[in-house]
N, C-alpha and C. Protein backbone atom coordinates (compact mmCIF):
# COMPACT_ATOMS: atom_id res chain seq x y z
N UNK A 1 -15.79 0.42 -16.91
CA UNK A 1 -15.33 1.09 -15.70
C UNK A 1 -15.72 0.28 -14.46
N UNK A 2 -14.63 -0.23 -13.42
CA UNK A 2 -14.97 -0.59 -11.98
C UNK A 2 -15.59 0.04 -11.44
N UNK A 3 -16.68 -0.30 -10.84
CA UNK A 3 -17.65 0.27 -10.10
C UNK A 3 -17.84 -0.11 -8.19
N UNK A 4 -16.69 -0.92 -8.08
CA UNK A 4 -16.50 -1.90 -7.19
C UNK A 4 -15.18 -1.36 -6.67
N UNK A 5 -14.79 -1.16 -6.08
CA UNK A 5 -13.56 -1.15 -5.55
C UNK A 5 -13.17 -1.70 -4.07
N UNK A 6 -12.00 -2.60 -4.24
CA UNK A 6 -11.40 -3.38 -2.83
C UNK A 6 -10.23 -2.71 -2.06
N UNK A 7 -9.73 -2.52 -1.21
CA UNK A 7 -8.67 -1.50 -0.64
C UNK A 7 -8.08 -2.58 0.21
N UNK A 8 -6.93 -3.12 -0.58
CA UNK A 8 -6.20 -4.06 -0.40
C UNK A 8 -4.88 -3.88 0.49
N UNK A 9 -4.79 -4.30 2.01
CA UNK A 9 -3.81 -3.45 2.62
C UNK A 9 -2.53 -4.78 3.64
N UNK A 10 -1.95 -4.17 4.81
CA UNK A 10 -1.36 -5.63 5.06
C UNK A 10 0.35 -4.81 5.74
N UNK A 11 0.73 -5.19 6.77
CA UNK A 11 1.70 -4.96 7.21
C UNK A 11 3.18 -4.86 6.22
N UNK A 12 4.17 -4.58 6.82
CA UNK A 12 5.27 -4.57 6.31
C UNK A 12 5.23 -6.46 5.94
N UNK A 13 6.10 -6.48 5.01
CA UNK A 13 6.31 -8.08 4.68
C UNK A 13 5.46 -9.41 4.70
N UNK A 14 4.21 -8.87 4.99
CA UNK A 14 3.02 -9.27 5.49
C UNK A 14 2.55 -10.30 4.01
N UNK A 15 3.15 -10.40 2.40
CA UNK A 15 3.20 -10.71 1.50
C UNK A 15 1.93 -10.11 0.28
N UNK A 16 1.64 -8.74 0.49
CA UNK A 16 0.92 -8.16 -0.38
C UNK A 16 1.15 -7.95 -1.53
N UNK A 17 2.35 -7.95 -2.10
CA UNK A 17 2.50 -8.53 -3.00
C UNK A 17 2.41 -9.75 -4.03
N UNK A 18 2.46 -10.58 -3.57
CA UNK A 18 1.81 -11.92 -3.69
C UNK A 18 0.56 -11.87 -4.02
N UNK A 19 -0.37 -11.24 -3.12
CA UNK A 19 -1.81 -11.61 -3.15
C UNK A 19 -2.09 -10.64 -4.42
N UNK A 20 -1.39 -9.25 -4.84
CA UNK A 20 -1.94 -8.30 -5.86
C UNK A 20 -1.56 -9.06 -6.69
N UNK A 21 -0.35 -9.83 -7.43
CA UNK A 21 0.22 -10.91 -8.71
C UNK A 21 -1.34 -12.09 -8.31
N UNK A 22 -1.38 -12.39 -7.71
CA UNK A 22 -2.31 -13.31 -7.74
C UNK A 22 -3.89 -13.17 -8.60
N UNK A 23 -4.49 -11.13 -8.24
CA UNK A 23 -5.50 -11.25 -8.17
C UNK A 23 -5.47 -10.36 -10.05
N UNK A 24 -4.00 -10.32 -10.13
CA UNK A 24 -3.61 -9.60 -11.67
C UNK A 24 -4.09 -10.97 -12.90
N UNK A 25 -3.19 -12.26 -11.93
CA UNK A 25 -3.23 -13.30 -12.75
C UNK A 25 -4.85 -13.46 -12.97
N UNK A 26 -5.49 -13.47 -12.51
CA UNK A 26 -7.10 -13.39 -12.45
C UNK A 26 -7.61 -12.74 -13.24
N UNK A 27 -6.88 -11.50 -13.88
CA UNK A 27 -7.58 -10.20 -14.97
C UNK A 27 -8.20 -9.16 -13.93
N UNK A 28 -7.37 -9.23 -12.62
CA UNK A 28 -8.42 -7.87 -11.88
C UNK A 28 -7.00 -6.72 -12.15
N UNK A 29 -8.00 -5.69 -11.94
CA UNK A 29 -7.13 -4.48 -12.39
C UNK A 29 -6.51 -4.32 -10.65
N UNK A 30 -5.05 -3.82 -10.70
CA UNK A 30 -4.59 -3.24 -9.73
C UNK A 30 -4.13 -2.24 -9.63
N UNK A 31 -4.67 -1.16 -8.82
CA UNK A 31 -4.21 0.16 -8.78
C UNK A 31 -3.39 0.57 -7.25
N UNK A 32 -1.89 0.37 -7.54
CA UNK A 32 -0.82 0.21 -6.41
C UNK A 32 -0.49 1.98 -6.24
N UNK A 33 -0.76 1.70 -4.82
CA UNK A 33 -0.36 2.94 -3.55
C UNK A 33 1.23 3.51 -4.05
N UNK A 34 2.07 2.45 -3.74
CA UNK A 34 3.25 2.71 -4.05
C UNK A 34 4.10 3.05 -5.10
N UNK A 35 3.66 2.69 -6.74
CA UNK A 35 3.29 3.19 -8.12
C UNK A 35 3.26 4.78 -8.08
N UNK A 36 1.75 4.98 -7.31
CA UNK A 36 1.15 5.99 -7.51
C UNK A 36 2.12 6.98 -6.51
N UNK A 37 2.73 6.64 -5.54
CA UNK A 37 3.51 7.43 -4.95
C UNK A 37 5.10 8.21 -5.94
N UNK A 38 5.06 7.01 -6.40
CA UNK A 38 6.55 7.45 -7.04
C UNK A 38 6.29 8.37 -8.59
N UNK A 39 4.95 7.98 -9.24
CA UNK A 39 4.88 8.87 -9.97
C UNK A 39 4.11 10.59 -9.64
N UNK A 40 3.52 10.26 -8.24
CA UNK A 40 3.30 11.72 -7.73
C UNK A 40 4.62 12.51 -7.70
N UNK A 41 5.79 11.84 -7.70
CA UNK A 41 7.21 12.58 -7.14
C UNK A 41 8.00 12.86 -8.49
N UNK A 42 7.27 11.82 -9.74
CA UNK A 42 8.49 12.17 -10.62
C UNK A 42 8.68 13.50 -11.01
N UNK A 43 10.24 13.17 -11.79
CA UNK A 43 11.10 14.55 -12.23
C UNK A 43 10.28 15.10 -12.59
N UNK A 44 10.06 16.54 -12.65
CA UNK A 44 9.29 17.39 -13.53
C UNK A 44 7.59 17.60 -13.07
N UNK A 45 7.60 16.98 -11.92
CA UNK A 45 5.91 17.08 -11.31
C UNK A 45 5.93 18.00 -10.48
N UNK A 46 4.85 18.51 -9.98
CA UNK A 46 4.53 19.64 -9.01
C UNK A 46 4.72 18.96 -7.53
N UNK A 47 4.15 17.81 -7.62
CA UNK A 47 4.59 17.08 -6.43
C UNK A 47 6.25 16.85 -5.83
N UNK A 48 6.80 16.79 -6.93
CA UNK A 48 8.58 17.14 -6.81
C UNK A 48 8.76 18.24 -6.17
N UNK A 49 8.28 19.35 -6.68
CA UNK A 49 8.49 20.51 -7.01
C UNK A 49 8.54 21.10 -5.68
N UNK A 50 7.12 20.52 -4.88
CA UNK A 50 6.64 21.05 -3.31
C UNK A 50 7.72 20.24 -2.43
N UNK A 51 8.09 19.01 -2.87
CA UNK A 51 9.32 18.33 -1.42
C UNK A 51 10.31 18.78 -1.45
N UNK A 52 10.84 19.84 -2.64
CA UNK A 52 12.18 20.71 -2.96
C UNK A 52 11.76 21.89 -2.20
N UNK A 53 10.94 22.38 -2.40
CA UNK A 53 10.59 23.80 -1.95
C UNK A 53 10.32 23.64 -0.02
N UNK A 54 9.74 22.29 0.50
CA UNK A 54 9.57 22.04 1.98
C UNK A 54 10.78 21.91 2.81
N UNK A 55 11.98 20.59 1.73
CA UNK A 55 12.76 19.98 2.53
C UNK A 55 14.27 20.21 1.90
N UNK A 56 14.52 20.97 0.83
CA UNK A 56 15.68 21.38 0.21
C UNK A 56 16.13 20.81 -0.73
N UNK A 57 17.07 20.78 -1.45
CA UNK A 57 17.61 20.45 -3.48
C UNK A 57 18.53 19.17 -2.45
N UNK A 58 18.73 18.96 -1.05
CA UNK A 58 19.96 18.12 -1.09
C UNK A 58 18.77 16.71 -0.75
N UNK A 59 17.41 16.82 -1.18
CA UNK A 59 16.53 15.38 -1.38
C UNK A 59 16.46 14.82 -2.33
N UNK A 60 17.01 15.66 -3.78
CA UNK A 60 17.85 14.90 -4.57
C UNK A 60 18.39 14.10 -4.72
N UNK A 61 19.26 13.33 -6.03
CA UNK A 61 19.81 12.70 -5.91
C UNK A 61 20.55 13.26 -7.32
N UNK A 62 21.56 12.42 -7.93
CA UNK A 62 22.61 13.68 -8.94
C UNK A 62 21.84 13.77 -10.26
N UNK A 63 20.53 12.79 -10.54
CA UNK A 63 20.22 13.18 -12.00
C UNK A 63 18.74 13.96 -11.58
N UNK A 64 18.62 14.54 -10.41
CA UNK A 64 17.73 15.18 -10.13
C UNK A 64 15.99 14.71 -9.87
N UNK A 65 16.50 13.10 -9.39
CA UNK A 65 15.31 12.71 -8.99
C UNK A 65 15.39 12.58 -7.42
N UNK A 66 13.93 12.50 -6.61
CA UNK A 66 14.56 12.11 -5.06
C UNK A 66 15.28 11.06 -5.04
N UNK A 67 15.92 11.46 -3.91
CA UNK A 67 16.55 10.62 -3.44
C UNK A 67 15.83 9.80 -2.19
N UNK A 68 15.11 8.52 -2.23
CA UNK A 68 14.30 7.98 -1.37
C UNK A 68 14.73 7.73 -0.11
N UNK A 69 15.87 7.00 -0.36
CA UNK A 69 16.84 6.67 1.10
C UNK A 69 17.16 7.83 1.77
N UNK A 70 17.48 8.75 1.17
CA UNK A 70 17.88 10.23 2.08
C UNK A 70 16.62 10.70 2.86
N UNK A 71 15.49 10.54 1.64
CA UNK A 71 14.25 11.33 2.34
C UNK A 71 13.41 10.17 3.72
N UNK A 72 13.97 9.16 3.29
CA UNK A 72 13.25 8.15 4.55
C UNK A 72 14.24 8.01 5.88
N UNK A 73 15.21 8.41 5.41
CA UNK A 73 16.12 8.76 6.37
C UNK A 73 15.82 10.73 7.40
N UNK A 74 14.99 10.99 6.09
CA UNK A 74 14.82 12.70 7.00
C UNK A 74 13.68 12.62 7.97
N UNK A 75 12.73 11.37 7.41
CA UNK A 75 11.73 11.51 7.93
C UNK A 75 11.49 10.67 9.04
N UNK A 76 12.08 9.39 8.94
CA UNK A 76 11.58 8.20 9.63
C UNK A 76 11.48 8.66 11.41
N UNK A 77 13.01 9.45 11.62
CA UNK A 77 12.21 9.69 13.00
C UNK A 77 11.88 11.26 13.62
N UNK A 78 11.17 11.68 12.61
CA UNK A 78 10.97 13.09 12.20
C UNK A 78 9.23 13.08 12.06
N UNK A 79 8.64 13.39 13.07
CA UNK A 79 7.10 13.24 13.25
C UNK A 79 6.94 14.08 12.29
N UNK A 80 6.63 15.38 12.79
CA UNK A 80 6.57 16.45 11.92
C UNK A 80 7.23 16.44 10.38
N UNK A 81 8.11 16.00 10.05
CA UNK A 81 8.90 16.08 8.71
C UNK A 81 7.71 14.69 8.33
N UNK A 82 7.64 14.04 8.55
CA UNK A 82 6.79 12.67 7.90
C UNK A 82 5.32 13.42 7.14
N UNK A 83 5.05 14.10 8.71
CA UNK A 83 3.52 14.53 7.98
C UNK A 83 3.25 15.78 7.23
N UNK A 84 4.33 16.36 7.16
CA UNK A 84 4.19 17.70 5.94
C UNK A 84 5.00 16.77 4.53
N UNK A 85 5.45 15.62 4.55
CA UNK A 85 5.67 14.69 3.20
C UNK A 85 4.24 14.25 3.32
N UNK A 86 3.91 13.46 3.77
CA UNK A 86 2.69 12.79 3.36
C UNK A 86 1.68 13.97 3.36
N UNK A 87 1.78 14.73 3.47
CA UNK A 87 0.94 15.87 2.88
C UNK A 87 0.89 16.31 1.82
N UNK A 88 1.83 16.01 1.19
CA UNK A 88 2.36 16.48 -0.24
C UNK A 88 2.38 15.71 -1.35
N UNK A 89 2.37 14.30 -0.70
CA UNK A 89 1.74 13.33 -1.22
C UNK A 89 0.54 12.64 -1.57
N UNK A 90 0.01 11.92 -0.12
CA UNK A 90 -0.66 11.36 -0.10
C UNK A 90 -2.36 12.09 -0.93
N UNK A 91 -2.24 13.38 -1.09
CA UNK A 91 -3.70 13.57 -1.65
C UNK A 91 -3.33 13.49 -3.33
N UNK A 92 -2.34 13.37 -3.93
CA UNK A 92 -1.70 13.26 -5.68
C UNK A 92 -1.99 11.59 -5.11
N UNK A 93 -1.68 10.69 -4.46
CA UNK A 93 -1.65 9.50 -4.63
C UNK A 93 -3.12 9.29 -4.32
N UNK A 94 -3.82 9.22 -3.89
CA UNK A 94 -5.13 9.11 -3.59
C UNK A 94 -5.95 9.81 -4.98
N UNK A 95 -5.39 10.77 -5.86
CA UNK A 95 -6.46 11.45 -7.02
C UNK A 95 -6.05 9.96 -7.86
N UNK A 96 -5.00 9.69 -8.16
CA UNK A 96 -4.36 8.77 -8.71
C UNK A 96 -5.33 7.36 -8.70
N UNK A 97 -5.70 6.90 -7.69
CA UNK A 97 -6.02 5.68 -7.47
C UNK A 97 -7.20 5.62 -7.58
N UNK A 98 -8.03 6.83 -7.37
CA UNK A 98 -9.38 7.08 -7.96
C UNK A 98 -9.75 6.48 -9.59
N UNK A 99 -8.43 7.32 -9.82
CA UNK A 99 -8.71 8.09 -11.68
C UNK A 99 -8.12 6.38 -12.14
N UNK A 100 -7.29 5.49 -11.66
CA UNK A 100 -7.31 3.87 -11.88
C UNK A 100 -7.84 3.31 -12.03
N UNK A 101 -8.58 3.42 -10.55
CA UNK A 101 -9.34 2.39 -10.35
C UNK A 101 -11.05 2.79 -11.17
N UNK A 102 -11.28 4.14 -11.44
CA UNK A 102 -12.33 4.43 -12.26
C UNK A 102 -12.39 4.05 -13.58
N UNK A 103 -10.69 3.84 -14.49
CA UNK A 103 -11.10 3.28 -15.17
C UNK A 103 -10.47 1.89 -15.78
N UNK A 104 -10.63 1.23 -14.82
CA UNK A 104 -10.58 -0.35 -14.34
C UNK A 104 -11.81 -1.24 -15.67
N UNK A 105 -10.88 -1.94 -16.37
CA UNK A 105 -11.71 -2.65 -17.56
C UNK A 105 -12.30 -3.71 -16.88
N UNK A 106 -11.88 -4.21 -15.35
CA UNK A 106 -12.12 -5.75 -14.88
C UNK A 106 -13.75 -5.52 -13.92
N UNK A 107 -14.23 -6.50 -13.50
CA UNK A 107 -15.80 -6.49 -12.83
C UNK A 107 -15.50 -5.38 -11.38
N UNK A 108 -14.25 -5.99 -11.03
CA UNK A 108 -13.79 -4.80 -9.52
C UNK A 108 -12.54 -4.47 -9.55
N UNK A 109 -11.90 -3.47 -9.07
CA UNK A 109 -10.49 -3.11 -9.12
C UNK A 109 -10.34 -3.35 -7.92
N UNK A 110 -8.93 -3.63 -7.58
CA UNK A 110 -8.32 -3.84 -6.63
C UNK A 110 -7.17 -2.23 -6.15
N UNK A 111 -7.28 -1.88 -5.16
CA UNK A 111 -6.47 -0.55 -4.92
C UNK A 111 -5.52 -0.65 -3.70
N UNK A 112 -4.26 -1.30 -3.93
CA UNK A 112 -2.81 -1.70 -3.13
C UNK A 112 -2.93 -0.62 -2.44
N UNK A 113 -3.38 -0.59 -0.83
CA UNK A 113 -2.70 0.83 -0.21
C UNK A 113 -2.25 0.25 1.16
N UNK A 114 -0.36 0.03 1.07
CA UNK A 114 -0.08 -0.53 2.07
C UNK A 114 -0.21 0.30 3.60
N UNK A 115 -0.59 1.66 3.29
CA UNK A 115 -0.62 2.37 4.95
C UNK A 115 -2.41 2.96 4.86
N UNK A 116 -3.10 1.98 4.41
CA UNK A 116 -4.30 2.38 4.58
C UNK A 116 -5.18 2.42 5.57
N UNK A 117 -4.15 1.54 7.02
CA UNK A 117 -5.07 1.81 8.14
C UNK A 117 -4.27 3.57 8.99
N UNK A 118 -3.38 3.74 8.43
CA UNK A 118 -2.28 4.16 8.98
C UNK A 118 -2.75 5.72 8.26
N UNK A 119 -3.60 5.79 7.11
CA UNK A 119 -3.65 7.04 7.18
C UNK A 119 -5.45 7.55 6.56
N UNK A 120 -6.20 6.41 8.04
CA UNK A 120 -7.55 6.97 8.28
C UNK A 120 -8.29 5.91 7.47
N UNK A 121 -8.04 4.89 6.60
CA UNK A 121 -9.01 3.83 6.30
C UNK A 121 -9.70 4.26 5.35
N UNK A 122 -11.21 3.92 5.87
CA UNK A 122 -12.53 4.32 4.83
C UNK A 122 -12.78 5.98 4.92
N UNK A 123 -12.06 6.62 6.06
CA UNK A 123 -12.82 7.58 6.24
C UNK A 123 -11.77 8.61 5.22
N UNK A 124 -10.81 8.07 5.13
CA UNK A 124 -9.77 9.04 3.91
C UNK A 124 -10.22 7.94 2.37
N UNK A 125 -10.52 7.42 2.22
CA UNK A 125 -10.67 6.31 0.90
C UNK A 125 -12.66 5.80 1.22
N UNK A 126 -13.50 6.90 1.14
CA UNK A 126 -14.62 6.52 1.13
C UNK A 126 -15.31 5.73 0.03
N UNK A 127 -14.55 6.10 -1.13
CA UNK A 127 -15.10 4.93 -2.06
C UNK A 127 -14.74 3.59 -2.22
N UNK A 128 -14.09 2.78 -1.07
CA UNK A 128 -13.68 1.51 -1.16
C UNK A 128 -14.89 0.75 -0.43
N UNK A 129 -15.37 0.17 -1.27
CA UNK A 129 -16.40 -1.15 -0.96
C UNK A 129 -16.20 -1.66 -0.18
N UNK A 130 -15.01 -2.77 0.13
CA UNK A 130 -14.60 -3.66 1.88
C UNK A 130 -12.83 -3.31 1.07
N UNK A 131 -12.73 -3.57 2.52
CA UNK A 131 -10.94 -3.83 2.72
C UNK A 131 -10.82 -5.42 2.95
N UNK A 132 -9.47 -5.38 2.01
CA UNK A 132 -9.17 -6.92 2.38
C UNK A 132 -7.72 -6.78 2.96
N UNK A 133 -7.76 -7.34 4.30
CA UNK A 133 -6.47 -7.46 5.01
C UNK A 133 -5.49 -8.35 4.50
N UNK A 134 -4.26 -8.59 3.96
CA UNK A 134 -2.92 -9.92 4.82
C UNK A 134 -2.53 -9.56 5.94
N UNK A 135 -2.64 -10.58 6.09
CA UNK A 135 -2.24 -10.72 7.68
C UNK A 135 -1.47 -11.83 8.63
N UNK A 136 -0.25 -11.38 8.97
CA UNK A 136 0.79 -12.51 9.34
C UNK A 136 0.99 -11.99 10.56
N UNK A 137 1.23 -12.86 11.68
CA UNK A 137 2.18 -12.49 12.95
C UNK A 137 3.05 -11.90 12.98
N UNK A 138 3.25 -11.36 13.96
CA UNK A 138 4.97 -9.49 14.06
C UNK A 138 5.44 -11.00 14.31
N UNK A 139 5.78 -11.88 14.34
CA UNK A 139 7.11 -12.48 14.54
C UNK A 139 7.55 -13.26 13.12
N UNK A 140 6.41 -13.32 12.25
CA UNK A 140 6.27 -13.69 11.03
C UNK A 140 7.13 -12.61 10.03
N UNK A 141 6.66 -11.74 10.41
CA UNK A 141 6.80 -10.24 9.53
C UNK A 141 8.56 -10.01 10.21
N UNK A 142 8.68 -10.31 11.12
CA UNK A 142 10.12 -9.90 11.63
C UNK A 142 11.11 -11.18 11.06
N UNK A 143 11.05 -12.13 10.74
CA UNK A 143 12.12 -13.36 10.41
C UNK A 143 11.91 -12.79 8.48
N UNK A 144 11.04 -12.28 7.70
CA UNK A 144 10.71 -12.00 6.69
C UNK A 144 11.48 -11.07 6.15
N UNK A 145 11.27 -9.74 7.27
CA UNK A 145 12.07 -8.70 6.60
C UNK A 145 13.50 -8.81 7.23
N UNK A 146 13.80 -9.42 8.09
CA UNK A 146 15.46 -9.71 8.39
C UNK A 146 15.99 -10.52 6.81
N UNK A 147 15.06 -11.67 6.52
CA UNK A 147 15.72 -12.59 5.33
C UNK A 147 15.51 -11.84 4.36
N UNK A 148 15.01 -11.06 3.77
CA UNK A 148 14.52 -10.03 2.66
C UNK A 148 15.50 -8.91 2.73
N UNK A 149 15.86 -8.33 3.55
CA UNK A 149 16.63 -7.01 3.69
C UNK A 149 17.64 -7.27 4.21
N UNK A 150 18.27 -8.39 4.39
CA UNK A 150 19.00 -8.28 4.91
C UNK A 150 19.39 -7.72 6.54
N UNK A 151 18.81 -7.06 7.52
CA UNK A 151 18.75 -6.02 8.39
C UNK A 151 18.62 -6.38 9.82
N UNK A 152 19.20 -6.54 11.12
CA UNK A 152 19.38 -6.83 12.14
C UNK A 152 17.58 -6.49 12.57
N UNK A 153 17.70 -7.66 13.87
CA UNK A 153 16.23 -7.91 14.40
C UNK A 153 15.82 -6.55 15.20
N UNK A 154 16.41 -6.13 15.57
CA UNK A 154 16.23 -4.45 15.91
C UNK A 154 15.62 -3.49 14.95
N UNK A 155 16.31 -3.69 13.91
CA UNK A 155 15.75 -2.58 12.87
C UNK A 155 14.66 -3.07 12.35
N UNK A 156 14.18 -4.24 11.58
CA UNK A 156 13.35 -5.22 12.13
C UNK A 156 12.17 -4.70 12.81
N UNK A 157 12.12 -4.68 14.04
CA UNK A 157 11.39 -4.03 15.21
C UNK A 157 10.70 -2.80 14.76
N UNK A 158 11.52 -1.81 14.34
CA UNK A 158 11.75 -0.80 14.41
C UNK A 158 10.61 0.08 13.54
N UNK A 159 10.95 -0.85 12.02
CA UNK A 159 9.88 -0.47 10.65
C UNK A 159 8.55 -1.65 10.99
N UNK A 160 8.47 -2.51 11.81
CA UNK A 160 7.05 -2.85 12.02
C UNK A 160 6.20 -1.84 13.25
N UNK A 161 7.48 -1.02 14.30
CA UNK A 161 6.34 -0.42 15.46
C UNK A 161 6.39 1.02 14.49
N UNK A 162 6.57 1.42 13.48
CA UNK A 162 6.41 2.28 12.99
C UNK A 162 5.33 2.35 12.07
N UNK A 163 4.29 1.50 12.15
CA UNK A 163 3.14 0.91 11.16
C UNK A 163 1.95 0.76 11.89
N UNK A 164 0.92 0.75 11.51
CA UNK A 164 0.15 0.45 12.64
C UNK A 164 -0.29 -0.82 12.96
N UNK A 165 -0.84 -0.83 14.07
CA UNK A 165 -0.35 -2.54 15.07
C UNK A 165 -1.34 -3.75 13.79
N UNK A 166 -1.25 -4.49 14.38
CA UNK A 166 -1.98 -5.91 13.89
C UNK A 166 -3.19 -5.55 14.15
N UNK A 167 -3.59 -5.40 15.32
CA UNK A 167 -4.88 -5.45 15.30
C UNK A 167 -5.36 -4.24 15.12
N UNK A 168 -5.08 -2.87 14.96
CA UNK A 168 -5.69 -1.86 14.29
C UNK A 168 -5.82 -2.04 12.69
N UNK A 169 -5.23 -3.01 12.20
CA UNK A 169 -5.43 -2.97 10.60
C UNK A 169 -6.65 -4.19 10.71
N UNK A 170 -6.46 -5.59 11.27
CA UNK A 170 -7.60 -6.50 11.25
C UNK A 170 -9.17 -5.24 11.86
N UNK A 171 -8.70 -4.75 12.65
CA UNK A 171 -10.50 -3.81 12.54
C UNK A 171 -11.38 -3.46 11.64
N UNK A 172 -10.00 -2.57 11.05
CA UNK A 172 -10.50 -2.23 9.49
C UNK A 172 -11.31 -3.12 8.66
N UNK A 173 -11.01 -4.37 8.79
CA UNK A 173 -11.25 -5.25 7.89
C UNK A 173 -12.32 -5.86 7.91
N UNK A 174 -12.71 -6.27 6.59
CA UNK A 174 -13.87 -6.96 5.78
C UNK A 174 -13.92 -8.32 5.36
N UNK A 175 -12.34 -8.79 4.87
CA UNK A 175 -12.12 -9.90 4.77
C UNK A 175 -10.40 -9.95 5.11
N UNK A 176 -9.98 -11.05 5.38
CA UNK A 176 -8.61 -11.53 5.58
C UNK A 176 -8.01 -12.51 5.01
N UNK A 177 -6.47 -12.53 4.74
CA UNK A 177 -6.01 -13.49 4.01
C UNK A 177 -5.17 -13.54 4.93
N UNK A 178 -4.76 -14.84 5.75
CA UNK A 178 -3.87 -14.86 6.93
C UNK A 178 -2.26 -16.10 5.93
N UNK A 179 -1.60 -15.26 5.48
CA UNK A 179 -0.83 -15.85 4.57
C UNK A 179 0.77 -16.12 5.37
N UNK A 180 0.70 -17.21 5.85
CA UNK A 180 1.37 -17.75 6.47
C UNK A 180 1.23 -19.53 6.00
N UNK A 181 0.67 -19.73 4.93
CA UNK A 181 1.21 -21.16 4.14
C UNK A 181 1.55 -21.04 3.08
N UNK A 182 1.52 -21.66 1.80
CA UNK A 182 2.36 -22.19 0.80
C UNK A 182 1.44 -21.04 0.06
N UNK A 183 2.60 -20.87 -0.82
CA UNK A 183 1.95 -20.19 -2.17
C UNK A 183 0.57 -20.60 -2.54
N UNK A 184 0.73 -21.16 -2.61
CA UNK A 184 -0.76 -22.52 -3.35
C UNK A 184 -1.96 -22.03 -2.94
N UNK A 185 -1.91 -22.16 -1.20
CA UNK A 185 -2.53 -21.75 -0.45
C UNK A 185 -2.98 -20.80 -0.59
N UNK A 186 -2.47 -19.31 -1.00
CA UNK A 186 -2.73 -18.14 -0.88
C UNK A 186 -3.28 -17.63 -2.45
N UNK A 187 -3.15 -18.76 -3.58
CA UNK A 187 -3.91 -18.56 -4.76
C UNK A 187 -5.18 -19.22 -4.63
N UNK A 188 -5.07 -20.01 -3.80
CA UNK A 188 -6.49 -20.60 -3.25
C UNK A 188 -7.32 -19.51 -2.83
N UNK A 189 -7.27 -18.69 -1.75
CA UNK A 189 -7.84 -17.73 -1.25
C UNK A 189 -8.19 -16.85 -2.04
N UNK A 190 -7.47 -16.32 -2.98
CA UNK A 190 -7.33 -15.25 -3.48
C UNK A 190 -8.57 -15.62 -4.76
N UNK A 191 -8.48 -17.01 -4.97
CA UNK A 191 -9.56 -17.32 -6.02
C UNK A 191 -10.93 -17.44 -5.65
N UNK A 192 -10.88 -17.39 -3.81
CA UNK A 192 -12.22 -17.93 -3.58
C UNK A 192 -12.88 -16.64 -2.94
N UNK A 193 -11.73 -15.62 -3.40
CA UNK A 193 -12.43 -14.11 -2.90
C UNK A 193 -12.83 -13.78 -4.43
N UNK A 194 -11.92 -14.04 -5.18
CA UNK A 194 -12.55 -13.11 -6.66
C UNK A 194 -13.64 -13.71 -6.71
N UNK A 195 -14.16 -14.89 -6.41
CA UNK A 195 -15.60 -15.53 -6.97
C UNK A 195 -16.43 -14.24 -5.90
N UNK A 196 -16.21 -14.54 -4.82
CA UNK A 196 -17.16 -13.54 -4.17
C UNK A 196 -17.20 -11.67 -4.30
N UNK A 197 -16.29 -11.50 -4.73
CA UNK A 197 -15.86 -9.69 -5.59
C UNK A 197 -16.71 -9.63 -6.79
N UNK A 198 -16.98 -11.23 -7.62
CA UNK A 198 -16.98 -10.81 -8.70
C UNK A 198 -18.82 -10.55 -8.53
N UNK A 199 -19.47 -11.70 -7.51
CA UNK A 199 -20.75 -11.59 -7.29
C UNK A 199 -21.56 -9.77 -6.48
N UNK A 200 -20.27 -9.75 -5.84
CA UNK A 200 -21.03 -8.56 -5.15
C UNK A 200 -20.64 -7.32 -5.76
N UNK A 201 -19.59 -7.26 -7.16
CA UNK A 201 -19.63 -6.40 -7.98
C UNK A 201 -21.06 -6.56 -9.17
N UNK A 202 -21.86 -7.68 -9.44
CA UNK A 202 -22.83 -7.44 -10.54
C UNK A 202 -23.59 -7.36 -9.45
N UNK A 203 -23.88 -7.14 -8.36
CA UNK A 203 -24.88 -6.97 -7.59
C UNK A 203 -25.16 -5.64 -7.50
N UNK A 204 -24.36 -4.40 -7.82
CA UNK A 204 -24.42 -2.93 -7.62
C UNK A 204 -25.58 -2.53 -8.69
């Protein structure tokens, strides 16, 4: 069992993905935010059950799973509608990443939570040891998700000021991976953090 846990976080397009394949290739366990979200919602869960009963049968979709695009569409500029979803969520995704990362076969688990500055840090995720940031420039993150999504520099805009800023997530932070060079680069890092995860996990 991990006894160690890292709370691995990082803007939109910011390449957190990358760095979790990186730290998998390594043998560290990863326990992903976004995973854990979609199976809080599947068919037949209680967590389903409450976004039908909050927001109506038309968040569906025809084989009776949500429908994501509809519901990010109900919410995105819907204050109130956002935070009675992530209410309904976010504490099934958080038991989730516990009950993972507790039983994590590797020296430390790693726990993907891309809105972890965004919904209270350490003080909602008290059992995370340090946070490790990615971290790229909003102008980095904006040429990324235009080439990735396809999606005009406006909209663009739009899903990064809807996140929290750059420098409220670097606060948070313990360590940083500023991934803005070559792949290579960023398995470099990623190797010269597991050496140090792996020391200050037999240190507990």
């Amino acid at each position: 069992m991990a006894t160690y846990c890292i709370g691995l976080t990082g803007g939109i397009a910011s390449g957190k993905t990358a760095v979790t394949r990186a730290f998998e290739a390594l043998g560290i366990v990863v326990a992903d935010a976004d995973i854990a979200a979609r199976d809080a919602v599947a068919p037949g869960s209680q967590g389903l059950a409450d976004i039908v009963a909050t927001f109506g049968h038309d968040v569906l979709d025809a084989e009776g799973k949500l429908d994501r695009a509809a519901m990010r569409r109900r919410v995105f500029d819907d204050t109130d509608a956002r935070r009675r979803l992530e209410g309904i969520i976010h504490p099934r995704v958080r038991a989730l990443l516990v009950e993972q990362c507790e039983a994590a076969t590797s020296p430390y688990a790693i726990a993907a939570i891309p809105l972890l500055t965004e919904v209270g840090g350490r003080t909602t995720y008290p059992w995370l040891q340090r946070i490790l940031v990615v971290d790229v420039p909003a102008e980095t993150q904006r040429q990324r998700l235009i080439q990735r999504d396809g999606i005009d520099a406006a909209l663009a805009e739009r899903m990064i000021a809807a996140q929290a800023t750059r420098e409220q997530r670097l606060a948070t932070a313990d360590d940083v991976i500023v991934n803005t060079g070559s792949l290579e680069d960023l398995q470099r890092h990623v190797a010269a953090l597991d050496v140090q995860y792996w020391r200050l996990a037999a240190a507990i």
